[in-house]
PDB file of N, CA and C in Angstrom:
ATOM      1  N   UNK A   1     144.073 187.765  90.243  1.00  0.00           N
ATOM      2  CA  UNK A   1     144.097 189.196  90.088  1.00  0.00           C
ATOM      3  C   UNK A   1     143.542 189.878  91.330  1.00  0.00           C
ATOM      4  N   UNK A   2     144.064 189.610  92.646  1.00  0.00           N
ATOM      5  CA  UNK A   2     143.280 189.971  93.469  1.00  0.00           C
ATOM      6  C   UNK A   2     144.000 191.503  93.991  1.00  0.00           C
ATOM      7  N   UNK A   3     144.728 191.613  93.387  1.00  0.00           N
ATOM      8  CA  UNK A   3     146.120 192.651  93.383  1.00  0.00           C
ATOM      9  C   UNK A   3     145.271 194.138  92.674  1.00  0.00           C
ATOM     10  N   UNK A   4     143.906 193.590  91.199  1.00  0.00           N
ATOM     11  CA  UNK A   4     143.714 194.385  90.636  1.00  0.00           C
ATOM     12  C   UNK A   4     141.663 194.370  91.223  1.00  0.00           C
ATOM     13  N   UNK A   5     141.197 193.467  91.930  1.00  0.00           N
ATOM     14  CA  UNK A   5     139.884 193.831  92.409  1.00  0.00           C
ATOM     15  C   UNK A   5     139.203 194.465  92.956  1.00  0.00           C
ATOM     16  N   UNK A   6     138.278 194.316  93.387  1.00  0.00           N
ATOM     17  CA  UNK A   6     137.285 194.721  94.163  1.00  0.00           C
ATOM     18  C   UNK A   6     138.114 195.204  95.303  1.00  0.00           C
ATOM     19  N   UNK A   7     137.627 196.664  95.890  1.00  0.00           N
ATOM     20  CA  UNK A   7     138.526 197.129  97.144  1.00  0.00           C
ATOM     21  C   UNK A   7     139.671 197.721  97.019  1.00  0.00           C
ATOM     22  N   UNK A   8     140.409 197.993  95.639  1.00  0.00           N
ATOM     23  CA  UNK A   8     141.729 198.083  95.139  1.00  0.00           C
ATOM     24  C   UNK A   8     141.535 198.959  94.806  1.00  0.00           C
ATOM     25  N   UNK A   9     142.692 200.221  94.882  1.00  0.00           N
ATOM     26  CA  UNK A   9     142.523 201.507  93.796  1.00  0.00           C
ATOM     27  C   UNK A   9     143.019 201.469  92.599  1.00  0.00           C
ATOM     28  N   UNK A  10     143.448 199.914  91.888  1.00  0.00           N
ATOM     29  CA  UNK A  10     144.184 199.975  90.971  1.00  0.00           C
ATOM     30  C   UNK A  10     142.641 199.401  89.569  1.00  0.00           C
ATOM     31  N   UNK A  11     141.259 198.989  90.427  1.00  0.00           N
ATOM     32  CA  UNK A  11     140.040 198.073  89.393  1.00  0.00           C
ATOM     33  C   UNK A  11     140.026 199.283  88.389  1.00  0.00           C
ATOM     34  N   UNK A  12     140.282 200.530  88.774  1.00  0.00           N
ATOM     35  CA  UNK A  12     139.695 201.662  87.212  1.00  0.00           C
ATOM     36  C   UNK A  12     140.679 201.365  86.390  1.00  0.00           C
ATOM     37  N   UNK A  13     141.886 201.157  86.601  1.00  0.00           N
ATOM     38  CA  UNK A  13     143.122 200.961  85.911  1.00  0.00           C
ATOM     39  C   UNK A  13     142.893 199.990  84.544  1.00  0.00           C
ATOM     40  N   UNK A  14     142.160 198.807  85.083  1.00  0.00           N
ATOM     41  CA  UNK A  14     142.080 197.977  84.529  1.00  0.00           C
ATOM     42  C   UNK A  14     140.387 197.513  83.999  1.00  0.00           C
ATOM     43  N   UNK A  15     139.654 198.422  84.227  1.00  0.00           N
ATOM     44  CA  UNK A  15     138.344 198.402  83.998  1.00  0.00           C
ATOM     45  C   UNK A  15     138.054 197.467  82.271  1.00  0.00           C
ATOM     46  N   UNK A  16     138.855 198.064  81.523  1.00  0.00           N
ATOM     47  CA  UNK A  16     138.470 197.014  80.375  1.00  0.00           C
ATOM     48  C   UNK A  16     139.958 196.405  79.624  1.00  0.00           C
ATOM     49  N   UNK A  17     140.278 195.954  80.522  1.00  0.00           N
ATOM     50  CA  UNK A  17     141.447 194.762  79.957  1.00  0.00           C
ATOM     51  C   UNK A  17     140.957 194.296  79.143  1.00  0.00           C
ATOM     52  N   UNK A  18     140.139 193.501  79.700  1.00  0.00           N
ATOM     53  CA  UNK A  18     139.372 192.179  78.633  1.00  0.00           C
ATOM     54  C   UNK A  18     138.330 192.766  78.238  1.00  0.00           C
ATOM     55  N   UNK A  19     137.882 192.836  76.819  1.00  0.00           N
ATOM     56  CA  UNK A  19     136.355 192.914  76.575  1.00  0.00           C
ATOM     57  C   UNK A  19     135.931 191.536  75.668  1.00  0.00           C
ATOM     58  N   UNK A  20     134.890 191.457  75.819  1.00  0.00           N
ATOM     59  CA  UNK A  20     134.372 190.973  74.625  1.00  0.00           C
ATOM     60  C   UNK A  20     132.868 191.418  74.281  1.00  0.00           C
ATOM     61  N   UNK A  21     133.063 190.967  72.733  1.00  0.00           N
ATOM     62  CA  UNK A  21     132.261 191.434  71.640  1.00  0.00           C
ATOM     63  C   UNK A  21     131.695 190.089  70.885  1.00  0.00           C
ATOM     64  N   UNK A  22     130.576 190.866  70.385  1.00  0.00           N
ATOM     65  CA  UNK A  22     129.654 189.363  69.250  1.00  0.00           C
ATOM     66  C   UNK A  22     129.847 189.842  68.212  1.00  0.00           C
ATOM     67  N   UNK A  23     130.449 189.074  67.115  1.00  0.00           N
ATOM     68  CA  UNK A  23     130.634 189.317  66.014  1.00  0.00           C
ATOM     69  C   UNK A  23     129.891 188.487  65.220  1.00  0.00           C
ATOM     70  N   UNK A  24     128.580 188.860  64.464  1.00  0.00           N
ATOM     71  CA  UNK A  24     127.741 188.151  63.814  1.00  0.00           C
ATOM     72  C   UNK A  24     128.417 187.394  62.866  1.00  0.00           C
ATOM     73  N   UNK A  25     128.156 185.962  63.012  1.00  0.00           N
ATOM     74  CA  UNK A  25     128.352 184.872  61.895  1.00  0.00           C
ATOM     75  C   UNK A  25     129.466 184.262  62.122  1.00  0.00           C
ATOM     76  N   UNK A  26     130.413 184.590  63.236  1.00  0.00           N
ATOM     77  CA  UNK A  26     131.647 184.105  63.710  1.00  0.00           C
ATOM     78  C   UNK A  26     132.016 183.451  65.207  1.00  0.00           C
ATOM     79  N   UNK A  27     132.377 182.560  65.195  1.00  0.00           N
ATOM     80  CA  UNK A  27     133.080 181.906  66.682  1.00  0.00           C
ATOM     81  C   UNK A  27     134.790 181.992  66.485  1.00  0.00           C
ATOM     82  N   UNK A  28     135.038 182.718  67.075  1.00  0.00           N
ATOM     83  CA  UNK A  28     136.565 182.616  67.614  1.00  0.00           C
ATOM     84  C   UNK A  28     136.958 181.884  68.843  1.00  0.00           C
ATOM     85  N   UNK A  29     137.799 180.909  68.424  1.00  0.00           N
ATOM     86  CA  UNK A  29     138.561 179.865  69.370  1.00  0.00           C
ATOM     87  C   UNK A  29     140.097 179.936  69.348  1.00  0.00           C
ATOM     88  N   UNK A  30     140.924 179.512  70.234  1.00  0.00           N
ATOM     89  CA  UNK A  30     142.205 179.400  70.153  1.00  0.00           C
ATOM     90  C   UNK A  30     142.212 178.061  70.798  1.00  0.00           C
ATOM     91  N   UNK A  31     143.473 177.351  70.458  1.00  0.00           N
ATOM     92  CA  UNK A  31     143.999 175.775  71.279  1.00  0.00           C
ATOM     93  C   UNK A  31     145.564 176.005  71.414  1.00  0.00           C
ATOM     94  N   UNK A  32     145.982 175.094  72.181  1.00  0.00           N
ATOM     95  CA  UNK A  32     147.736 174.603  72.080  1.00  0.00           C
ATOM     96  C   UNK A  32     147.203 173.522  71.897  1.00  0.00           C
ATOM     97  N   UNK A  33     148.731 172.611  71.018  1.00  0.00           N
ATOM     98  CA  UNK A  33     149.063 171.655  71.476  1.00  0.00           C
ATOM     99  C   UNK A  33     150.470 171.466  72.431  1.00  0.00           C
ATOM    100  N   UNK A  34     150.892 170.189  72.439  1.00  0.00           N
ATOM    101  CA  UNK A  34     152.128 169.937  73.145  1.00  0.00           C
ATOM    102  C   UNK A  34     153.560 169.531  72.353  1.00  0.00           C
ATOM    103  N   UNK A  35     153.264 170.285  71.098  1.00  0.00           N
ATOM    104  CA  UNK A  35     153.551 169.738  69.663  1.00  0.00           C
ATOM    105  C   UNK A  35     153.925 168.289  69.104  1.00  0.00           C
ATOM    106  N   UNK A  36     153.693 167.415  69.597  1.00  0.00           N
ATOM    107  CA  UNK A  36     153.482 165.997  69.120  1.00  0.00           C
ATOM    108  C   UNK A  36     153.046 166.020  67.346  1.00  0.00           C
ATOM    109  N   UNK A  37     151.891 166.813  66.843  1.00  0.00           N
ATOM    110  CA  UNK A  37     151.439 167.402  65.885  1.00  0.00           C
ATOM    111  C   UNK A  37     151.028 168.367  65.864  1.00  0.00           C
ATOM    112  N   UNK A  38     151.044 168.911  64.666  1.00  0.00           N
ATOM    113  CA  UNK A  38     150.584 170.441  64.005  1.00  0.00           C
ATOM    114  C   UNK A  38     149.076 170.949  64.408  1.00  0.00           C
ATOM    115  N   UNK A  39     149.223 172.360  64.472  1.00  0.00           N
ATOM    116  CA  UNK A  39     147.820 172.673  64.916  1.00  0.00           C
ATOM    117  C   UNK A  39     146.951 171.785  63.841  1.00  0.00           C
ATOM    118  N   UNK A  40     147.183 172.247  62.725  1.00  0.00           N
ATOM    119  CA  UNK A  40     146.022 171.881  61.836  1.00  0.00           C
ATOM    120  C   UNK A  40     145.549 170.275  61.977  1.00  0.00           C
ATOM    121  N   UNK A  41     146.602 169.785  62.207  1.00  0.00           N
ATOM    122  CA  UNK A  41     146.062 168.315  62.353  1.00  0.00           C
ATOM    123  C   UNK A  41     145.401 167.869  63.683  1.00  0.00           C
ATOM    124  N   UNK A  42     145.877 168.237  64.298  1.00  0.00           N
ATOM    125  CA  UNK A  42     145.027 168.630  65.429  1.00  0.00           C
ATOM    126  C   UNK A  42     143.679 168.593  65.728  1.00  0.00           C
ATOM    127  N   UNK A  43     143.524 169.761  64.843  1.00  0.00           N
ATOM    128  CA  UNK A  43     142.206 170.910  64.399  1.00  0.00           C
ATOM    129  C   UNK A  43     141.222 169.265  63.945  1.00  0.00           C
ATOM    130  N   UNK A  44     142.165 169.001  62.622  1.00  0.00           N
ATOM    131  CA  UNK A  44     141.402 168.130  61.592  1.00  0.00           C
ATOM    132  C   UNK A  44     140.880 166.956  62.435  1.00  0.00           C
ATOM    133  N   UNK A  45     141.981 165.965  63.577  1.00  0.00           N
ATOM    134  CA  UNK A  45     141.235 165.179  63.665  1.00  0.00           C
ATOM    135  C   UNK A  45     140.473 165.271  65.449  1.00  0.00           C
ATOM    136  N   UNK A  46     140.119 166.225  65.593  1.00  0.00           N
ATOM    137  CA  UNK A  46     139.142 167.097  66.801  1.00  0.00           C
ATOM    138  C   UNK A  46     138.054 166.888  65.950  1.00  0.00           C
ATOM    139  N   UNK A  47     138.094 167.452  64.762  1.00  0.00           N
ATOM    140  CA  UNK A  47     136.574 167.815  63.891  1.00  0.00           C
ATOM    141  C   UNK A  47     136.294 166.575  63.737  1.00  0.00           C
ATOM    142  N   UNK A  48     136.913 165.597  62.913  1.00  0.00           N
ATOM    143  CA  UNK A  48     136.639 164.401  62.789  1.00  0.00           C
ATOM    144  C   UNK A  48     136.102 163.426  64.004  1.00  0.00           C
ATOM    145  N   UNK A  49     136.772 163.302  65.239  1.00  0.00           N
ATOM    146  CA  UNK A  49     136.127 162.573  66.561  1.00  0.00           C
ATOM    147  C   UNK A  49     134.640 163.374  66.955  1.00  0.00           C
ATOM    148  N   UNK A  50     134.373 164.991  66.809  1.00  0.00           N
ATOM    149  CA  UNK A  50     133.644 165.592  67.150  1.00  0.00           C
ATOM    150  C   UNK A  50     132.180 164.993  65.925  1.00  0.00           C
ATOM    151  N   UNK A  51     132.993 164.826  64.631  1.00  0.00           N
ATOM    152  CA  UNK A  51     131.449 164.724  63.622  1.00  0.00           C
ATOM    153  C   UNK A  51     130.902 163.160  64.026  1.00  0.00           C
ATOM    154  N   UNK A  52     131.520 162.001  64.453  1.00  0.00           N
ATOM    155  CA  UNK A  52     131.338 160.740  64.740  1.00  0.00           C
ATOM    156  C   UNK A  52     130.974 160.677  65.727  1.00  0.00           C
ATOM    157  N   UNK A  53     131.305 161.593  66.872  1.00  0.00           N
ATOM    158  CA  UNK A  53     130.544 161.533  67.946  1.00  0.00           C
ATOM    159  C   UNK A  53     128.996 161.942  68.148  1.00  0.00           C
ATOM    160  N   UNK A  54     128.793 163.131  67.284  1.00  0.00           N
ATOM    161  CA  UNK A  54     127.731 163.872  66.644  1.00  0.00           C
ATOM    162  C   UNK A  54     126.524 162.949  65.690  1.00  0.00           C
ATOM    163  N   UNK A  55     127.470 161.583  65.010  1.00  0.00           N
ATOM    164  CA  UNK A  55     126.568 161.016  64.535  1.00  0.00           C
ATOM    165  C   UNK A  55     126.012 159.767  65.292  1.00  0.00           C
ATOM    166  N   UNK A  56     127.189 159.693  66.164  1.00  0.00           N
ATOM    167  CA  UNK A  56     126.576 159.016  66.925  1.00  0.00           C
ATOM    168  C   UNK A  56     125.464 159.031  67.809  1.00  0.00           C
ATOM    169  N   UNK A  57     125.448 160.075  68.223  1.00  0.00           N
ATOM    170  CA  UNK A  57     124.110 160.971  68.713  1.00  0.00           C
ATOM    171  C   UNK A  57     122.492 161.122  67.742  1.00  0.00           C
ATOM    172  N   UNK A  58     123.184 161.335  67.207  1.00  0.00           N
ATOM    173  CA  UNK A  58     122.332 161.275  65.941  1.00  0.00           C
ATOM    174  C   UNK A  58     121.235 160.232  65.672  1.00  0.00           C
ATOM    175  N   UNK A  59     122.157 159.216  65.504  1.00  0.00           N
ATOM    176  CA  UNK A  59     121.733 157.786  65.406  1.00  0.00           C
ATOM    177  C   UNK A  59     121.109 157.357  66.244  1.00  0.00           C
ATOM    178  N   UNK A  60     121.493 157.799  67.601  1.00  0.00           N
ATOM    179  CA  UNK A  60     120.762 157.114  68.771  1.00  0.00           C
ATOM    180  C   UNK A  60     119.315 157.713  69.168  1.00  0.00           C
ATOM    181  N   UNK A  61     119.480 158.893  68.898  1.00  0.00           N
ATOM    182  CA  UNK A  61     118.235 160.048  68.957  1.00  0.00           C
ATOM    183  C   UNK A  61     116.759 159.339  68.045  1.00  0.00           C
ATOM    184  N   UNK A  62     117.825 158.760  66.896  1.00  0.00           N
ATOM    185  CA  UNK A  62     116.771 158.872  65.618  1.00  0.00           C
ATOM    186  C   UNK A  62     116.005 157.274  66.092  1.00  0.00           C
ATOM    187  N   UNK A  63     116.666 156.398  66.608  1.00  0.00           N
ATOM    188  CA  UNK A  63     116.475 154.602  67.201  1.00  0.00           C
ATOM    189  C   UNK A  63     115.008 155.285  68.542  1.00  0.00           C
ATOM    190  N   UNK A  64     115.712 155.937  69.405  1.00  0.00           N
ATOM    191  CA  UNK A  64     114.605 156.706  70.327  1.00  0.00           C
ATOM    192  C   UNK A  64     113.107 157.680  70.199  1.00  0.00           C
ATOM    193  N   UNK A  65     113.271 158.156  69.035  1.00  0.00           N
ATOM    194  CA  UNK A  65     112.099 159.342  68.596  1.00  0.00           C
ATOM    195  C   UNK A  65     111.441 158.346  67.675  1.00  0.00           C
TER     196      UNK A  65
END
């Protein structure tokens, strides 16, 4: 966007394209896939490698403390 930066008379133009905001109690994410499978499955087994990895951590933390 160097078309719309710093030095440009076009940065007011575009001053809040993007905003962001905190929305208490919420995380908003987006993904692709390459459709091989469905988002949701996807989704499901992300969460799943993510909780095993998590316990794996876990486990190792708990062998250490």
């Amino acid at each position: 966007m160097h078309h719309v930066g710093d030095g440009t008379a076009r940065i007011d133009d575009f001053a809040d394209a993007i905003t962001l905001e905190d929305v208490p109690g919420e995380y908003l994410f987006s993904f692709d896939t390459d459709g091989s499978m469905t988002p949701r499955t996807a989704f499901e087994m992300a969460c799943k490698s993510l909780s095993s990895r998590f316990g794996d951590l876990l486990e190792q933390l708990s062998e250490d403390l």
